[in-house]
C-alpha atoms as a PDB file:
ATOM      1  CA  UNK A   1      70.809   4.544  -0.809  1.00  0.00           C
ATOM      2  CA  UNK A   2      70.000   2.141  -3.309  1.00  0.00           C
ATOM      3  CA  UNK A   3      71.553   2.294  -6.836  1.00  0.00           C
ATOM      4  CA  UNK A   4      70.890   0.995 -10.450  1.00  0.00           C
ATOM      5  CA  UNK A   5      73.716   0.107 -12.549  1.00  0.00           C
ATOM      6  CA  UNK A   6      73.611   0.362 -15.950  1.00  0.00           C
ATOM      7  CA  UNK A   7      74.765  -2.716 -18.390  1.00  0.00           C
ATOM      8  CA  UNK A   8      75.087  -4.499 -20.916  1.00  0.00           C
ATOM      9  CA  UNK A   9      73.470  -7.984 -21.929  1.00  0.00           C
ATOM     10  CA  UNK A  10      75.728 -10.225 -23.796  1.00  0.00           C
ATOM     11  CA  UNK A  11      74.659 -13.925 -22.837  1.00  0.00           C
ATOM     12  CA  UNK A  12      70.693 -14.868 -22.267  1.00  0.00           C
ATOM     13  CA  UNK A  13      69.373 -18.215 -20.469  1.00  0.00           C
ATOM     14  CA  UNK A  14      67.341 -20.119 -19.044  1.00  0.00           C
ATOM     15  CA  UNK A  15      67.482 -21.182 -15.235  1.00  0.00           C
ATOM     16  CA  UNK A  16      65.398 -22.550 -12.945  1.00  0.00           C
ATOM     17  CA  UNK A  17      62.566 -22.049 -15.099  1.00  0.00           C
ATOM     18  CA  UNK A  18      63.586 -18.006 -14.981  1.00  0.00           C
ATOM     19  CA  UNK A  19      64.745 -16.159 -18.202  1.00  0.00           C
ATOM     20  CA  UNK A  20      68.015 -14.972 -16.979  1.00  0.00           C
ATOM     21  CA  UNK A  21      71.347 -13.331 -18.369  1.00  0.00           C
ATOM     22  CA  UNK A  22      75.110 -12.165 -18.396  1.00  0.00           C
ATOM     23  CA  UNK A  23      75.383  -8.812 -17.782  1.00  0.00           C
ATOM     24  CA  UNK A  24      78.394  -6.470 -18.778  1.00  0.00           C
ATOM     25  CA  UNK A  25      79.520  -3.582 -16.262  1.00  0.00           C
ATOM     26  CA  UNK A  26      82.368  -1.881 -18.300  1.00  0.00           C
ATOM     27  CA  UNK A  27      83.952  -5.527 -17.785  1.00  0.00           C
ATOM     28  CA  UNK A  28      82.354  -7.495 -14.884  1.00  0.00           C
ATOM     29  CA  UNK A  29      80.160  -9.527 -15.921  1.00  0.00           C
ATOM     30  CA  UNK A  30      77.502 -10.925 -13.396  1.00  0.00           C
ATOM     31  CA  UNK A  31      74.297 -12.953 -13.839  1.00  0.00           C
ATOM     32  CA  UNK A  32      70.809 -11.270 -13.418  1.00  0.00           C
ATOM     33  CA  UNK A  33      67.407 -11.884 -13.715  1.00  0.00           C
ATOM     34  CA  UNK A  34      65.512 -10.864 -17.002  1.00  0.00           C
ATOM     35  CA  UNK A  35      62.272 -11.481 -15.478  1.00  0.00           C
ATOM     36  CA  UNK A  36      60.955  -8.277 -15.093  1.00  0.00           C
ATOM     37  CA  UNK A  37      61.700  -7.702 -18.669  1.00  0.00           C
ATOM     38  CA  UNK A  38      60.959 -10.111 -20.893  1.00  0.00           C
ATOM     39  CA  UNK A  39      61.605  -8.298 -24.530  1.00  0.00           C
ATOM     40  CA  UNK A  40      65.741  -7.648 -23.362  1.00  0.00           C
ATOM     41  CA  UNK A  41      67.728  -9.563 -25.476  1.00  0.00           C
ATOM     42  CA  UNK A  42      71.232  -9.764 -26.154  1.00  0.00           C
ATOM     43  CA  UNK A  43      72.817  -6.053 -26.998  1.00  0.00           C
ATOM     44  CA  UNK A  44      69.959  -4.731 -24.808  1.00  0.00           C
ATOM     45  CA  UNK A  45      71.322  -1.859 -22.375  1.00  0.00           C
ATOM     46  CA  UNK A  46      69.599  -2.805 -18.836  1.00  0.00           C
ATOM     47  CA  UNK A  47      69.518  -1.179 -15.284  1.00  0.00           C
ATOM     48  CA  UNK A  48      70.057  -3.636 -12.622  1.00  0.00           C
ATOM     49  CA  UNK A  49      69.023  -3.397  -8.965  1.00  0.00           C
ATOM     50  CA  UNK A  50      69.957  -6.261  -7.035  1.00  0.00           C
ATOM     51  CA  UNK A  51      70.028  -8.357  -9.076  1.00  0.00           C
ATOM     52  CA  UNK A  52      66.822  -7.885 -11.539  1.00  0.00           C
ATOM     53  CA  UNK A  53      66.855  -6.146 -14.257  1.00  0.00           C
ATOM     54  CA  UNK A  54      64.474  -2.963 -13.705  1.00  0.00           C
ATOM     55  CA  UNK A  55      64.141  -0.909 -16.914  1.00  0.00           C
ATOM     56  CA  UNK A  56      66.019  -0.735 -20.226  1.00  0.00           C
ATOM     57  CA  UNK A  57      67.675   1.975 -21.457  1.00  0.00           C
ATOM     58  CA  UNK A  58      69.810   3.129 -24.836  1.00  0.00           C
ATOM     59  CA  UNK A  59      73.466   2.891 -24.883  1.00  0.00           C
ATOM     60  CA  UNK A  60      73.925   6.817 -24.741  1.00  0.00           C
ATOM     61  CA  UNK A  61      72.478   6.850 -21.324  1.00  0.00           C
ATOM     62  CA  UNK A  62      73.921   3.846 -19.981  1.00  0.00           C
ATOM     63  CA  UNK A  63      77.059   5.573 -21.211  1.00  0.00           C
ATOM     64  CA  UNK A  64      75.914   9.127 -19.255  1.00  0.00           C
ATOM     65  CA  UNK A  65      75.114   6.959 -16.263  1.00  0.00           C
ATOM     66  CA  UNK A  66      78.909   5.356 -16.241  1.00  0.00           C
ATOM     67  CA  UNK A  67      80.385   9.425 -16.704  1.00  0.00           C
ATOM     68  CA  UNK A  68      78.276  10.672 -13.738  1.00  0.00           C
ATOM     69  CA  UNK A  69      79.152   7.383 -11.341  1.00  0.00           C
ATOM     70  CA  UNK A  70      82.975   7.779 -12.370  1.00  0.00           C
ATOM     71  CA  UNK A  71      82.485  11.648 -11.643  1.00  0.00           C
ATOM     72  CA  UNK A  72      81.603  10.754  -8.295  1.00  0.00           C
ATOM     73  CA  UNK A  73      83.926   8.143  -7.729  1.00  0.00           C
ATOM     74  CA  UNK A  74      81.476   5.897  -7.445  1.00  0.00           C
ATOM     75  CA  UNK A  75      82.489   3.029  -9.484  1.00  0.00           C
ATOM     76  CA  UNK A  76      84.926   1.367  -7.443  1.00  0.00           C
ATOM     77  CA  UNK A  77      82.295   0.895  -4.496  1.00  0.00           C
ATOM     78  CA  UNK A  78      79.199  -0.300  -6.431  1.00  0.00           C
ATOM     79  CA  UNK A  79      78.386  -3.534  -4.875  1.00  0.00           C
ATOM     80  CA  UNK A  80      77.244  -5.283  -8.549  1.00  0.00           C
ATOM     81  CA  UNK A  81      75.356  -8.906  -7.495  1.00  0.00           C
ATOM     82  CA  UNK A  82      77.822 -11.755  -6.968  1.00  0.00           C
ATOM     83  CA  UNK A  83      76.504 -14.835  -8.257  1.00  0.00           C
ATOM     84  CA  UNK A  84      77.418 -17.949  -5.271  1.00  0.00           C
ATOM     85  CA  UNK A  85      78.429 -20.540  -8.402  1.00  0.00           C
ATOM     86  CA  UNK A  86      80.587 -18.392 -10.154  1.00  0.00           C
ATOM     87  CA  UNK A  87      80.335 -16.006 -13.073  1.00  0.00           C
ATOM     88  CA  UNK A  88      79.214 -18.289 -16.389  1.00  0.00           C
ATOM     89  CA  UNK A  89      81.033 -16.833 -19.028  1.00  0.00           C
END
Protein backbone atom coordinates (compact mmCIF):
# COMPACT_ATOMS: atom_id res chain seq x y z
CA UNK A 1 0.00 0.00 0.00
CA UNK A 2 0.91 3.31 -0.94
CA UNK A 3 0.58 6.27 1.52
CA UNK A 4 0.34 10.16 1.49
CA UNK A 5 1.88 12.04 4.19
CA UNK A 6 0.69 15.06 5.22
CA UNK A 7 3.13 18.31 5.68
CA UNK A 8 4.08 21.26 5.98
CA UNK A 9 5.90 23.73 3.46
CA UNK A 10 8.35 25.99 5.04
CA UNK A 11 11.15 26.67 2.32
CA UNK A 12 10.15 27.05 -1.66
CA UNK A 13 12.77 26.86 -4.70
CA UNK A 14 13.74 26.56 -7.66
CA UNK A 15 15.73 23.46 -9.11
CA UNK A 16 16.47 22.17 -12.15
CA UNK A 17 14.08 24.33 -13.74
CA UNK A 18 11.27 22.54 -11.24
CA UNK A 19 9.42 24.63 -8.52
CA UNK A 20 10.37 22.61 -5.59
CA UNK A 21 10.26 22.81 -1.63
CA UNK A 22 11.13 21.88 2.10
CA UNK A 23 8.65 20.00 3.53
CA UNK A 24 7.91 19.61 7.38
CA UNK A 25 6.76 16.06 8.79
CA UNK A 26 6.18 16.89 12.55
CA UNK A 27 10.12 17.59 12.26
CA UNK A 28 11.76 15.91 9.21
CA UNK A 29 12.09 17.93 6.80
CA UNK A 30 12.64 16.51 3.18
CA UNK A 31 12.63 18.12 -0.28
CA UNK A 32 9.65 17.57 -2.72
CA UNK A 33 8.41 18.53 -5.82
CA UNK A 34 5.74 21.40 -6.05
CA UNK A 35 5.08 20.68 -9.55
CA UNK A 36 1.89 19.29 -9.49
CA UNK A 37 0.80 22.24 -7.54
CA UNK A 38 1.82 25.29 -8.50
CA UNK A 39 -0.36 27.83 -6.12
CA UNK A 40 1.45 25.96 -2.64
CA UNK A 41 3.43 28.36 -1.08
CA UNK A 42 5.12 28.58 2.06
CA UNK A 43 2.59 27.72 5.20
CA UNK A 44 0.70 25.60 2.63
CA UNK A 45 -0.35 22.09 4.25
CA UNK A 46 0.56 19.45 1.32
CA UNK A 47 0.15 15.59 0.86
CA UNK A 48 3.17 14.03 -0.48
CA UNK A 49 3.47 10.73 -2.36
CA UNK A 50 6.83 9.93 -3.31
CA UNK A 51 8.04 12.59 -3.50
CA UNK A 52 5.41 15.09 -5.33
CA UNK A 53 3.24 16.91 -3.78
CA UNK A 54 -0.41 15.51 -4.69
CA UNK A 55 -3.15 17.71 -3.18
CA UNK A 56 -3.28 20.42 -0.50
CA UNK A 57 -5.06 20.28 2.41
CA UNK A 58 -5.89 22.64 5.73
CA UNK A 59 -3.92 22.28 8.80
CA UNK A 60 -6.91 20.59 10.76
CA UNK A 61 -6.71 17.65 8.51
CA UNK A 62 -3.15 17.38 8.12
CA UNK A 63 -3.38 17.42 11.90
CA UNK A 64 -6.35 14.43 11.78
CA UNK A 65 -4.13 12.63 9.31
CA UNK A 66 -0.94 12.71 11.92
CA UNK A 67 -3.71 11.38 15.00
CA UNK A 68 -4.96 8.47 12.81
CA UNK A 69 -1.15 7.42 11.50
CA UNK A 70 0.10 7.69 15.26
CA UNK A 71 -3.14 5.62 16.21
CA UNK A 72 -1.91 3.02 14.08
CA UNK A 73 1.54 3.18 14.85
CA UNK A 74 2.28 4.11 11.73
CA UNK A 75 4.59 6.93 12.03
CA UNK A 76 7.72 5.37 12.84
CA UNK A 77 7.63 3.21 9.50
CA UNK A 78 6.58 5.86 6.92
CA UNK A 79 9.28 5.78 4.43
CA UNK A 80 9.17 9.96 3.83
CA UNK A 81 11.53 10.64 0.40
CA UNK A 82 15.24 10.91 1.20
CA UNK A 83 16.80 13.44 -0.82
CA UNK A 84 20.64 11.78 -2.20
CA UNK A 85 22.42 15.49 -1.45
CA UNK A 86 21.22 15.98 1.81
CA UNK A 87 18.32 17.78 3.44
CA UNK A 88 18.76 21.83 2.53
CA UNK A 89 17.72 23.44 5.48
Amino acid sequence: MCLGVPGKVVEVFEEDGLRMGLVDFGGIKRKACLAYEPDVDVGSYVVIHVGFAISVVDEEEARRAYELLAEMGNLEGIDLPQDPEGVRE
